[in-house]
Protein backbone atom coordinates (compact mmCIF):
# COMPACT_ATOMS: atom_id res chain seq x y z
CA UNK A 1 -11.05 8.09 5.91
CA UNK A 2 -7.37 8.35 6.24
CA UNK A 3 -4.72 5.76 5.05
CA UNK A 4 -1.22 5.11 5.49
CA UNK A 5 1.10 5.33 2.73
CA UNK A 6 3.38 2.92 1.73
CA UNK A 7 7.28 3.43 2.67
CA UNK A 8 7.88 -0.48 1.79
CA UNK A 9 9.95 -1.86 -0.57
CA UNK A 10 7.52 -3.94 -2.16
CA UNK A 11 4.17 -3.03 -2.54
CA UNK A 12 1.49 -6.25 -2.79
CA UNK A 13 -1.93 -5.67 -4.65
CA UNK A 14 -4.20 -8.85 -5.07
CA UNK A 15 -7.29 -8.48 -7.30
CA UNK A 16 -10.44 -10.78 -6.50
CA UNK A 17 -13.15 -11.26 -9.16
CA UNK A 18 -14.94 -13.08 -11.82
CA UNK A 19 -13.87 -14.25 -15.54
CA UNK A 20 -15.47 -12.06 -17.66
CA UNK A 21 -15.25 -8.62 -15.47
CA UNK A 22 -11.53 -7.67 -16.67
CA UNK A 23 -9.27 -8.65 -13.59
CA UNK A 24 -6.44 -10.12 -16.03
CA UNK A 25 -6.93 -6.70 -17.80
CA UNK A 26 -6.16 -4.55 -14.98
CA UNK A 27 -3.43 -6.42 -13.64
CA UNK A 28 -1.78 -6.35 -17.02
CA UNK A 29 -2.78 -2.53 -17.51
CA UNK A 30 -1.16 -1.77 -13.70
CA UNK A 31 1.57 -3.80 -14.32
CA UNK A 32 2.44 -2.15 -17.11
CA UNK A 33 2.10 1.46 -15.76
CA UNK A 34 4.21 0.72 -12.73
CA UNK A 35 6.82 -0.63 -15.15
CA UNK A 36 6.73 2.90 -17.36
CA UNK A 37 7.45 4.82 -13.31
CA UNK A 38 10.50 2.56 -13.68
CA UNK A 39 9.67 -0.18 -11.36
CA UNK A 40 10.33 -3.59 -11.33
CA UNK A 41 7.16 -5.86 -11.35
CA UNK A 42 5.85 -9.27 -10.64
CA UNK A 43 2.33 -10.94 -11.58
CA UNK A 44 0.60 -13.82 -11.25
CA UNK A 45 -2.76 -15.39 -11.71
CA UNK A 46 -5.23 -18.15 -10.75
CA UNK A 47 -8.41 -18.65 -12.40
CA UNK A 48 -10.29 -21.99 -13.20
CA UNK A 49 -13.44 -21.64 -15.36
CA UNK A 50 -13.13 -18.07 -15.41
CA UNK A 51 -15.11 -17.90 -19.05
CA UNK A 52 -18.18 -19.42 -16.90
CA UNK A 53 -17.62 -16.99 -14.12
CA UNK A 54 -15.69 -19.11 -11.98
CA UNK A 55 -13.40 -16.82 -9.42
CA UNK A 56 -10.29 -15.27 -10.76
CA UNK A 57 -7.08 -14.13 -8.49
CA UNK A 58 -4.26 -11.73 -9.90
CA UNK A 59 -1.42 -10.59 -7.64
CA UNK A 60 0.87 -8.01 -8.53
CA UNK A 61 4.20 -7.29 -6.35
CA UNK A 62 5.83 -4.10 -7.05
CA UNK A 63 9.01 -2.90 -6.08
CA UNK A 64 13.09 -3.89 -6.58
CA UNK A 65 13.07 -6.56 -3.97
CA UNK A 66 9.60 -8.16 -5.30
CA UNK A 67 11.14 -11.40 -6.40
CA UNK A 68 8.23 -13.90 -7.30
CA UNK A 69 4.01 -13.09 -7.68
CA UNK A 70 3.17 -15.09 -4.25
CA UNK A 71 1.64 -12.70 -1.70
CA UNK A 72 1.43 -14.34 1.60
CA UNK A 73 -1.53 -14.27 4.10
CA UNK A 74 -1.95 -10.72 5.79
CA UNK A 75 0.74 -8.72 3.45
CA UNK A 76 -1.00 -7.45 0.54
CA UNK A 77 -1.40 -3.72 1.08
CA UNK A 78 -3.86 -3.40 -0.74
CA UNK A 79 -7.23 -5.94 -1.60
CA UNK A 80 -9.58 -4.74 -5.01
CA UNK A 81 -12.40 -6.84 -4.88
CA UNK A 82 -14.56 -6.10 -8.46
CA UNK A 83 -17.96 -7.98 -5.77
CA UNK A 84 -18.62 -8.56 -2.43
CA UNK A 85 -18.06 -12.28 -2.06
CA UNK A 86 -14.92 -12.04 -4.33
CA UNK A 87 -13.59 -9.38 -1.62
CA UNK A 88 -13.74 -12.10 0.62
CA UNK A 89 -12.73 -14.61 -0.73
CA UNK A 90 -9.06 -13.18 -0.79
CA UNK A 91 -9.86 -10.89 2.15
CA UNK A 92 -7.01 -13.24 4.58
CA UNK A 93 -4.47 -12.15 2.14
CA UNK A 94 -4.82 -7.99 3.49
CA UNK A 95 -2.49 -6.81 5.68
CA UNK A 96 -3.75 -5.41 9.22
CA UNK A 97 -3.05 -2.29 8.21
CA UNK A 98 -3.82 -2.89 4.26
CA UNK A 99 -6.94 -1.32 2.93
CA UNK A 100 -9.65 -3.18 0.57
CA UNK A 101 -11.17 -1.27 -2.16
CA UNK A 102 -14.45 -3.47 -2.69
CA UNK A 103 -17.09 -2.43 -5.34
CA UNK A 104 -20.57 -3.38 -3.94
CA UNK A 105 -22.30 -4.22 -7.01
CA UNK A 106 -23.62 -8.06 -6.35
CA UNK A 107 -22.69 -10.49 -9.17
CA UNK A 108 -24.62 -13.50 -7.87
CA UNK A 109 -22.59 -17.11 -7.76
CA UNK A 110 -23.84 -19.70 -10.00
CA UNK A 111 -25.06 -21.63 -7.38
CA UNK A 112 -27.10 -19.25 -5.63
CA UNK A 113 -28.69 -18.35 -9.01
CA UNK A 114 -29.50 -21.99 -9.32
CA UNK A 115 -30.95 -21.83 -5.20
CA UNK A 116 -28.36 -24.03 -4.09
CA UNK A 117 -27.01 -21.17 -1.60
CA UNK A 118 -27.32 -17.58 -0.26
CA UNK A 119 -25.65 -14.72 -0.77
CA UNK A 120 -25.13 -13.33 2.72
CA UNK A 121 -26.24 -9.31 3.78
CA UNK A 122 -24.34 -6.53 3.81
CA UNK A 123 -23.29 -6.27 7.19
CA UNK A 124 -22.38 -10.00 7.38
CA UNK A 125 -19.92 -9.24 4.44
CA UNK A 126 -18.81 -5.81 6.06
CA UNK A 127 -18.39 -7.17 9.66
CA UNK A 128 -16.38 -10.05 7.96
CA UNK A 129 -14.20 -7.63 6.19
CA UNK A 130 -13.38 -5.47 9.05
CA UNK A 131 -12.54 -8.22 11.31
CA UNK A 132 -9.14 -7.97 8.98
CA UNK A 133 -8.96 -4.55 8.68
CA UNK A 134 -10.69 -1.06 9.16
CA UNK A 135 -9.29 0.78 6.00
CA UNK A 136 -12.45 -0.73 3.61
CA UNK A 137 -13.26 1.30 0.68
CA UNK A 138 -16.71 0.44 -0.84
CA UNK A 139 -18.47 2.06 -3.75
CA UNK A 140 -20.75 0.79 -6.67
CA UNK A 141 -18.07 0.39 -9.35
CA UNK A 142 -20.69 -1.10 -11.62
CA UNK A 143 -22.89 2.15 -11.62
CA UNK A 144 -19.86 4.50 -12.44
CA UNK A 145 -18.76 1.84 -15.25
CA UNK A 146 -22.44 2.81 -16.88
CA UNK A 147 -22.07 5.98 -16.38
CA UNK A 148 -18.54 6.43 -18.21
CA UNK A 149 -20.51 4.23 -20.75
CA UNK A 150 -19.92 0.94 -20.67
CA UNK A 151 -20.58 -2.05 -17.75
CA UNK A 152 -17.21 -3.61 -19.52
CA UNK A 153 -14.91 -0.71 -18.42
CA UNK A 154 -15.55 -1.46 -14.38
CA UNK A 155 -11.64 -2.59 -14.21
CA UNK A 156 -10.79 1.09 -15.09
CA UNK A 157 -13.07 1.97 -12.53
CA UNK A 158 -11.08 -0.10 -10.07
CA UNK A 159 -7.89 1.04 -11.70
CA UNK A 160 -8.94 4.81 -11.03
CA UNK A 161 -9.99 3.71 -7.73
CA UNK A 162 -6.25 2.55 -7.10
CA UNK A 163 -4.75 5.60 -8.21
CA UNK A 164 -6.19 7.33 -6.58
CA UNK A 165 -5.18 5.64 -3.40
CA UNK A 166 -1.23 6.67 -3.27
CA UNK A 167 -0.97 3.33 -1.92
CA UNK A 168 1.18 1.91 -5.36
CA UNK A 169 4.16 3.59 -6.89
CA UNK A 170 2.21 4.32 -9.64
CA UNK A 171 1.69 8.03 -11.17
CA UNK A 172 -1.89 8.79 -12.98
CA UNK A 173 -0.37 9.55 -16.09
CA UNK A 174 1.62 6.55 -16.05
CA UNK A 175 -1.65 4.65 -15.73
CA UNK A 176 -3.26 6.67 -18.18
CA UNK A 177 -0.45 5.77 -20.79
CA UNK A 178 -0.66 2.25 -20.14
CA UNK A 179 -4.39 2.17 -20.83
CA UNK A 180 -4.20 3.58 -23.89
CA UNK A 181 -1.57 1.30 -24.82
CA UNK A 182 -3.44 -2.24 -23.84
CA UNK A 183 -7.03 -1.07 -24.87
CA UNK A 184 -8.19 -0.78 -28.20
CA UNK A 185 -8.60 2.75 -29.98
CA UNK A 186 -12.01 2.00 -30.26
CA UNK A 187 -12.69 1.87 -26.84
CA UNK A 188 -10.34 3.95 -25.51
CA UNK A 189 -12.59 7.13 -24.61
CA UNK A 190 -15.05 4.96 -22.36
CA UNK A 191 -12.39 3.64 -20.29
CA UNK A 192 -10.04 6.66 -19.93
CA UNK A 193 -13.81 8.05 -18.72
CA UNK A 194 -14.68 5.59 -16.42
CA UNK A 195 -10.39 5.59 -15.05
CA UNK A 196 -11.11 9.34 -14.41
CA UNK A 197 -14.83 8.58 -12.50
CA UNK A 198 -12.71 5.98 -10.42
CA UNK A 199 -10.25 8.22 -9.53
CA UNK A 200 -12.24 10.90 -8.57
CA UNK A 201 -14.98 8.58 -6.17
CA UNK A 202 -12.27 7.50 -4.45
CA UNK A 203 -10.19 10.60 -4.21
CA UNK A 204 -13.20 12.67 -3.06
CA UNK A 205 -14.20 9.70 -0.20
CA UNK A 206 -10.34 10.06 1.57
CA UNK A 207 -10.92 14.30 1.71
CA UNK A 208 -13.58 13.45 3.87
């Protein structure tokens, strides 16, 4: 897969999960590494009963001319969606030539837990996806969150995952540094770990 660049003055990244997987977390984390690369940065959120699960929205607008946290339908360069449905959910707001970064671990909805809906297949969710762009990468963020040690540190999966993109103004080390500066000491080591196995999925799926 191979991506276009950003040469825009503003750069829009929307993040689309649950409360409770750490999407407030890595928008502050990102925000705060673009801001150490000497960029100006905008952020805002919408969440309703995300400590029950309910759906959670950060944007983040990078660049001098970003002037407020709206992103408007079909500009956001890039869409992280930490599940499928929460991929598209925001999936209107990618541009035509934005990509999505969408981990494919399923976090059931409430109500299809409770068998008042269905969670729709794979290629229903994929064919829905591409209908607003082609540039989709998908990986199990979940299972490289394990791995690094920890199902808590999947937002510095999909932090590593960004990275690794080139598609923010954002330099690995600054990201690094801001990590280290928002987490706790304590957990510092699994995150930076699963930052690094982000980074390097993604990075090694665009070389092919």
């Amino acid at each position: 897969m191979r991506i276009v660049r950003n040469t825009v003055d503003v750069t829009n990244v929307a993040l689309s999960g649950v409360g409770g997987q750490g999407v407030l977390t890595l928008a502050e984390v990102l925000a705060k590494a673009a801001m150490l690369d000497g960029h100006n940065v905008r952020v805002g959120e919408i969440h309703g009963m995300a400590q029950r699960g309910g759906h959670v929205l950060c944007t983040i607008r990078i660049g001098e001319h970003a002037k407020g946290p709206i992103i408007d339908p079909g500009t956001a360069h890039l869409v992280v969606g930490f599940e499928p449905i929460e991929t598209l959910r925001e999936i209107h707001l990618v541009a035509p030539n934005g990509c999505v970064i969408m981990s494919s671990h399923i976090l059931l909805p409430v109500a299809v837990s409770m068998d008042q809906g269905t969670y729709p297949d794979h290629d229903a969710i994929m064919s829905a996806t591409k209908r607003f762009t082609t540039n989709v990468i998908e990986f199990d963020a979940m299972e490289l969150a394990e791995k690094a040690g920890s199902p808590n540190s999947l937002n510095m999966v999909m932090l590593g995952a960004i990275i690794s993109t080139e598609l923010v103004p954002v330099t690995k080390d600054s990201a690094l540094q801001s990590l280290y500066d928002t987490v706790p000491e304590q957990f510092q080591q699994v995150n930076s770990a699963a930052f690094n196995l982000g980074f390097a999925q993604v990075g090694g799926m665009l070389r092919l």
